[in-house]
C-alpha atoms as a PDB file:
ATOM      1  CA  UNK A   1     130.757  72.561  78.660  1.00  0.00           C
ATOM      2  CA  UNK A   2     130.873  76.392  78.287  1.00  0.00           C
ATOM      3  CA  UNK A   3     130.969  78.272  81.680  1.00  0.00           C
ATOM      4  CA  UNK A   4     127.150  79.975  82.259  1.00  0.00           C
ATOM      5  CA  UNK A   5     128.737  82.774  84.155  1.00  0.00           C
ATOM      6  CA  UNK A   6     127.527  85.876  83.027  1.00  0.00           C
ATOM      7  CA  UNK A   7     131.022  87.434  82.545  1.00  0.00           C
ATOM      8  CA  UNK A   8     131.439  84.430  79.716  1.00  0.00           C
ATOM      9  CA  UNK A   9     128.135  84.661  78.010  1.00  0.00           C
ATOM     10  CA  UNK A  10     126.229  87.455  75.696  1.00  0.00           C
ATOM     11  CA  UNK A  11     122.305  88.528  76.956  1.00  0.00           C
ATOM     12  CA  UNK A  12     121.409  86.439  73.622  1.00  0.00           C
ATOM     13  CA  UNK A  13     123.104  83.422  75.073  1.00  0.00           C
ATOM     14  CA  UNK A  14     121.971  83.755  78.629  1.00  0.00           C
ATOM     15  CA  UNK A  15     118.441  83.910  77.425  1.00  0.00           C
ATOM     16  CA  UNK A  16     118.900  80.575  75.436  1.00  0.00           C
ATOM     17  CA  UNK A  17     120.199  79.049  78.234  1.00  0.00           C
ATOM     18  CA  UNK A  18     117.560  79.810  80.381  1.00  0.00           C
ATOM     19  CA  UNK A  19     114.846  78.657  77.592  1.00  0.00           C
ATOM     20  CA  UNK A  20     116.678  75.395  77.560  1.00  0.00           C
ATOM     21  CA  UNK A  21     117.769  74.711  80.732  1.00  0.00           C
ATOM     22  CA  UNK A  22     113.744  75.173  81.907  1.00  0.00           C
ATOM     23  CA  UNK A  23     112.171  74.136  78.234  1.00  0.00           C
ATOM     24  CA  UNK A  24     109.376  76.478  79.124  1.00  0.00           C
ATOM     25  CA  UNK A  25     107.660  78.965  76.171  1.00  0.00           C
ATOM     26  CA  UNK A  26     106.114  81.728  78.929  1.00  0.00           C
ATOM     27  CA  UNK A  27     104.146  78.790  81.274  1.00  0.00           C
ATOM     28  CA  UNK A  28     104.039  79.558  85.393  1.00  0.00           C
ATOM     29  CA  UNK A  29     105.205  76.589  87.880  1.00  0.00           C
ATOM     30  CA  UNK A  30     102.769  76.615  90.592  1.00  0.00           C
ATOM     31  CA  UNK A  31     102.387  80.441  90.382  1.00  0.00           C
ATOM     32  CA  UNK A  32     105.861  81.578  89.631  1.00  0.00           C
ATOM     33  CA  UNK A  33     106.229  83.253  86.127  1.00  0.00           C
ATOM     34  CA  UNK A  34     109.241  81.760  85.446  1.00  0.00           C
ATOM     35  CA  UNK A  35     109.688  84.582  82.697  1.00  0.00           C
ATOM     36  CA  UNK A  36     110.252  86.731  85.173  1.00  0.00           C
ATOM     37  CA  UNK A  37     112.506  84.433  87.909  1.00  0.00           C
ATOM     38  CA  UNK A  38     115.601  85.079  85.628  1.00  0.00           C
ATOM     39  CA  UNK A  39     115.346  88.363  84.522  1.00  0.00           C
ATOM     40  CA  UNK A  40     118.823  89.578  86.696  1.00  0.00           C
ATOM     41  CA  UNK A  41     120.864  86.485  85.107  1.00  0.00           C
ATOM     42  CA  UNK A  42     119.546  87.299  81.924  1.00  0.00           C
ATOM     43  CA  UNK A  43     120.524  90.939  81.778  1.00  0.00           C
ATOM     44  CA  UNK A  44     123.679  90.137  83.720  1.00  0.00           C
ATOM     45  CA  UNK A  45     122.641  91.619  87.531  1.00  0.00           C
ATOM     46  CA  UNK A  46     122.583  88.034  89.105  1.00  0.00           C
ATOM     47  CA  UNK A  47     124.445  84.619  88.477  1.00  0.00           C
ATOM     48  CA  UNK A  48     122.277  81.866  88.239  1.00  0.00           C
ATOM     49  CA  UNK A  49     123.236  80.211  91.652  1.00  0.00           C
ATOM     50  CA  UNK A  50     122.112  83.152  93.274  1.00  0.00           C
ATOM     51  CA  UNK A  51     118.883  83.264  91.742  1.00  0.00           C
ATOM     52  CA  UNK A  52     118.647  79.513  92.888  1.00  0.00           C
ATOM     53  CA  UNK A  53     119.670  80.108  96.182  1.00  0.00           C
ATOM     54  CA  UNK A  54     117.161  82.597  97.021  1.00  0.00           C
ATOM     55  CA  UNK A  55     114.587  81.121  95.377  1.00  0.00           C
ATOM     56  CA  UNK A  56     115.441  77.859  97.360  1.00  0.00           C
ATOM     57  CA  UNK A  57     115.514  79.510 101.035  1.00  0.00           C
ATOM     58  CA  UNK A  58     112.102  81.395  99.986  1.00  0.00           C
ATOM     59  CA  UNK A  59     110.063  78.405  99.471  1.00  0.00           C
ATOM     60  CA  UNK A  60     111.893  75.950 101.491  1.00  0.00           C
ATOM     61  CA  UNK A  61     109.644  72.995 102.904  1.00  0.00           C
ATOM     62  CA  UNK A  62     106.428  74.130 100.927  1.00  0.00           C
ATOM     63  CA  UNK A  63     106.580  71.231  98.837  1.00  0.00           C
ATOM     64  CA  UNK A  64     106.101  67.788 101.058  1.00  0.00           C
ATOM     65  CA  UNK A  65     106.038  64.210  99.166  1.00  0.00           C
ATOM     66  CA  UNK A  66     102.710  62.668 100.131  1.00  0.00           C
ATOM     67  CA  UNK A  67     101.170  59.034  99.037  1.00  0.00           C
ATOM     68  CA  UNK A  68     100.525  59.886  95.492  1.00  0.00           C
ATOM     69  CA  UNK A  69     104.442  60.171  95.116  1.00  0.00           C
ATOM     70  CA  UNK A  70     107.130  57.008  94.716  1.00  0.00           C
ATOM     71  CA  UNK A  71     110.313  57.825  95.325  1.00  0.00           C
ATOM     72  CA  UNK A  72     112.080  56.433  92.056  1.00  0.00           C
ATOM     73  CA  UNK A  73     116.243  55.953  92.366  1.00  0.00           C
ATOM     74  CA  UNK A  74     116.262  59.738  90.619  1.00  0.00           C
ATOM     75  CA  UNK A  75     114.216  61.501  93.262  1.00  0.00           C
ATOM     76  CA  UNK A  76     110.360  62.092  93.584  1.00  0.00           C
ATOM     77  CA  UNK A  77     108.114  61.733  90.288  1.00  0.00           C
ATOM     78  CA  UNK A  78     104.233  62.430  90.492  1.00  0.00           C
ATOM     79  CA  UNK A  79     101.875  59.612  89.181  1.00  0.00           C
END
């Protein structure tokens, strides 16, 4: 697998791997534009773990598994 980093990839290829990686076409996740969430790796200010990272400690706990989740081997799926 090529390296994501964004001193290995082109602005063309980071926004293809973001369009993949998320297989969204300009839809919001619970009020995020997700567009917008990549931006810095996209034009090469921010690496994608970073991006993840502070996305991760902003929201941490805000999503809580409730009864009208199972908890399949893979993780939590919504019926």
């Amino acid at each position: 697998m090529k390296s994501l980093l964004i001193k290995d990839t082109t602005t063309e290829e980071r926004i293809e791997i973001v369009k993949n990686a998320l297989n969204f076409g300009g839809a919001d996740c619970e009020g995020i534009d997700m567009d917008d969430m990549y931006d810095d790796y996209i034009f090469g200010l921010k690496e994608l773990a970073e991006i993840n990272l502070e996305f991760s400690e902003r929201h941490a706990g805000e999503i809580k598994a409730d009864s009208t989740m199972d908890r399949p081997r893979g993780g939590y799926s919504i019926r």
